[in-house]
C-alpha atoms as a PDB file:
ATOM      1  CA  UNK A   1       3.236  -4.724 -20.704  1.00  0.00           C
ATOM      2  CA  UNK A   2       2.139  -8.045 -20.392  1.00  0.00           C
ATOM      3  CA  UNK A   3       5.067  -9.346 -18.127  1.00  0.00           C
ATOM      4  CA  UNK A   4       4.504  -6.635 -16.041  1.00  0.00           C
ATOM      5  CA  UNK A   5       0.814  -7.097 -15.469  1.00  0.00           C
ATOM      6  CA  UNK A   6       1.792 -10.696 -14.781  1.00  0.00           C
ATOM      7  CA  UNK A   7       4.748  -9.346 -11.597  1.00  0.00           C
ATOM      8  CA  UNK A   8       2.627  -7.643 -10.670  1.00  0.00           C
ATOM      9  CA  UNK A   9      -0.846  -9.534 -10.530  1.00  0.00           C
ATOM     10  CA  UNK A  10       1.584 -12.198  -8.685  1.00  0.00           C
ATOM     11  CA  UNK A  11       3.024 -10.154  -6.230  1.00  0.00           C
ATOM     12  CA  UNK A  12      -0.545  -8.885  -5.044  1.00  0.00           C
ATOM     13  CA  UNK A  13      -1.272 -12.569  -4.633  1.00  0.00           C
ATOM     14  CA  UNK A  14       1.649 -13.039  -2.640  1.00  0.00           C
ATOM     15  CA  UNK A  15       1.048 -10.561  -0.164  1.00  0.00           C
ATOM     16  CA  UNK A  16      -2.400 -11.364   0.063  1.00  0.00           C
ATOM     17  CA  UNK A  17      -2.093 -15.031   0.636  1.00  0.00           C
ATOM     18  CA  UNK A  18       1.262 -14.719   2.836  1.00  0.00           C
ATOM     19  CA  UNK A  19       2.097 -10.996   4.069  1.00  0.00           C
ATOM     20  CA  UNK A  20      -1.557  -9.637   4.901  1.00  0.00           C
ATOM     21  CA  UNK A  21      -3.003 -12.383   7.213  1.00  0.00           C
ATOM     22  CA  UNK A  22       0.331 -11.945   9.238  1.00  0.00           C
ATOM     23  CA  UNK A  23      -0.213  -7.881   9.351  1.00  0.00           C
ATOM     24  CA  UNK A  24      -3.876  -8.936  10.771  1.00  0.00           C
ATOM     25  CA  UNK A  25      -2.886 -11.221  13.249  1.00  0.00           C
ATOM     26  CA  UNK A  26       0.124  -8.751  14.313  1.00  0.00           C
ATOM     27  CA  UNK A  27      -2.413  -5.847  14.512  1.00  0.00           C
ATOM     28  CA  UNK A  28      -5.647  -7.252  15.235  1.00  0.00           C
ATOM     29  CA  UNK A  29      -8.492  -5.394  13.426  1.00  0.00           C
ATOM     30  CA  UNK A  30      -9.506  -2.473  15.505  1.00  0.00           C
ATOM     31  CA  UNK A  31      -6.056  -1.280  14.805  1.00  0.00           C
ATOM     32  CA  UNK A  32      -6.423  -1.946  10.920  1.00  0.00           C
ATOM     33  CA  UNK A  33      -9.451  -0.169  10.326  1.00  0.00           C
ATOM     34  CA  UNK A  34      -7.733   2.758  12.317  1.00  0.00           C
ATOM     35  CA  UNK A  35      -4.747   3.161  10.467  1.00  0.00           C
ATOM     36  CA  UNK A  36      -7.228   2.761   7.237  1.00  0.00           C
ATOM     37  CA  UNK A  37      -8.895   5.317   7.891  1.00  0.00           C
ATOM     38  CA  UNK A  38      -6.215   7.670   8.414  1.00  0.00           C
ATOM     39  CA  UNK A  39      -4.319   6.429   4.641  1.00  0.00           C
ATOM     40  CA  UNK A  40      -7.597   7.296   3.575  1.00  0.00           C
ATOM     41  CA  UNK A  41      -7.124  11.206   5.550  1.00  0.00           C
ATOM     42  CA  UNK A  42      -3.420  11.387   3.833  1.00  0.00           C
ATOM     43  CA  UNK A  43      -4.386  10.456   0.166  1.00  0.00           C
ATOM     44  CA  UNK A  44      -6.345  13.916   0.253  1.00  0.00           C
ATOM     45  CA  UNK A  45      -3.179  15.566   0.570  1.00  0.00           C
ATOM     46  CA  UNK A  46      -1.135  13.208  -1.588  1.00  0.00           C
ATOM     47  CA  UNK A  47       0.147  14.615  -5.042  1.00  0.00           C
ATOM     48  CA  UNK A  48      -1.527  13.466  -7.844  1.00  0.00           C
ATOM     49  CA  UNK A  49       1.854  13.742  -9.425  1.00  0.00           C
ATOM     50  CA  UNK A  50       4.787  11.978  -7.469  1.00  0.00           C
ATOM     51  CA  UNK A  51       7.476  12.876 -10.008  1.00  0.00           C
ATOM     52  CA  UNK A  52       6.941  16.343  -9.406  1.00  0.00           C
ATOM     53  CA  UNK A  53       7.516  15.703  -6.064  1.00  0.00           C
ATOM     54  CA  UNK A  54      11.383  17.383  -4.959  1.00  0.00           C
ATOM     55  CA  UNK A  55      13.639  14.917  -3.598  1.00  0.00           C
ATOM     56  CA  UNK A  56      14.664  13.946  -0.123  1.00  0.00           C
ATOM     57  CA  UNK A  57      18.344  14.007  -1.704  1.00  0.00           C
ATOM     58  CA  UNK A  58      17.732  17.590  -3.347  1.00  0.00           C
END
């Protein structure tokens, strides 16, 4: 559990530092905060439980 807290502490940092100030400049803010806001609207409706989710295959 410990390794994987690590990966995964890391690779937040990563995209952080190198992916999200790219997004940003791509974007520009107004255009964030939008598309916030509606992740925000679609996590209502999200399953709590992925796995339970049916596959796109099935």
């Amino acid at each position: 559990m410990t390794v994987l807290r690590e990966y995964v502490r890391r690779h937040v940092e990563e995209e952080e530092k190198d992916w999200f100030p790219d997004v940003r400049k791509a974007m520009g803010r107004k255009a964030l905060v939008v598309l916030g806001e509606r992740m925000e609207e679609e996590r209502k409706n999200a399953p709590d439980d992925p796995p339970e989710v049916p596959s796109a295959d099935g």
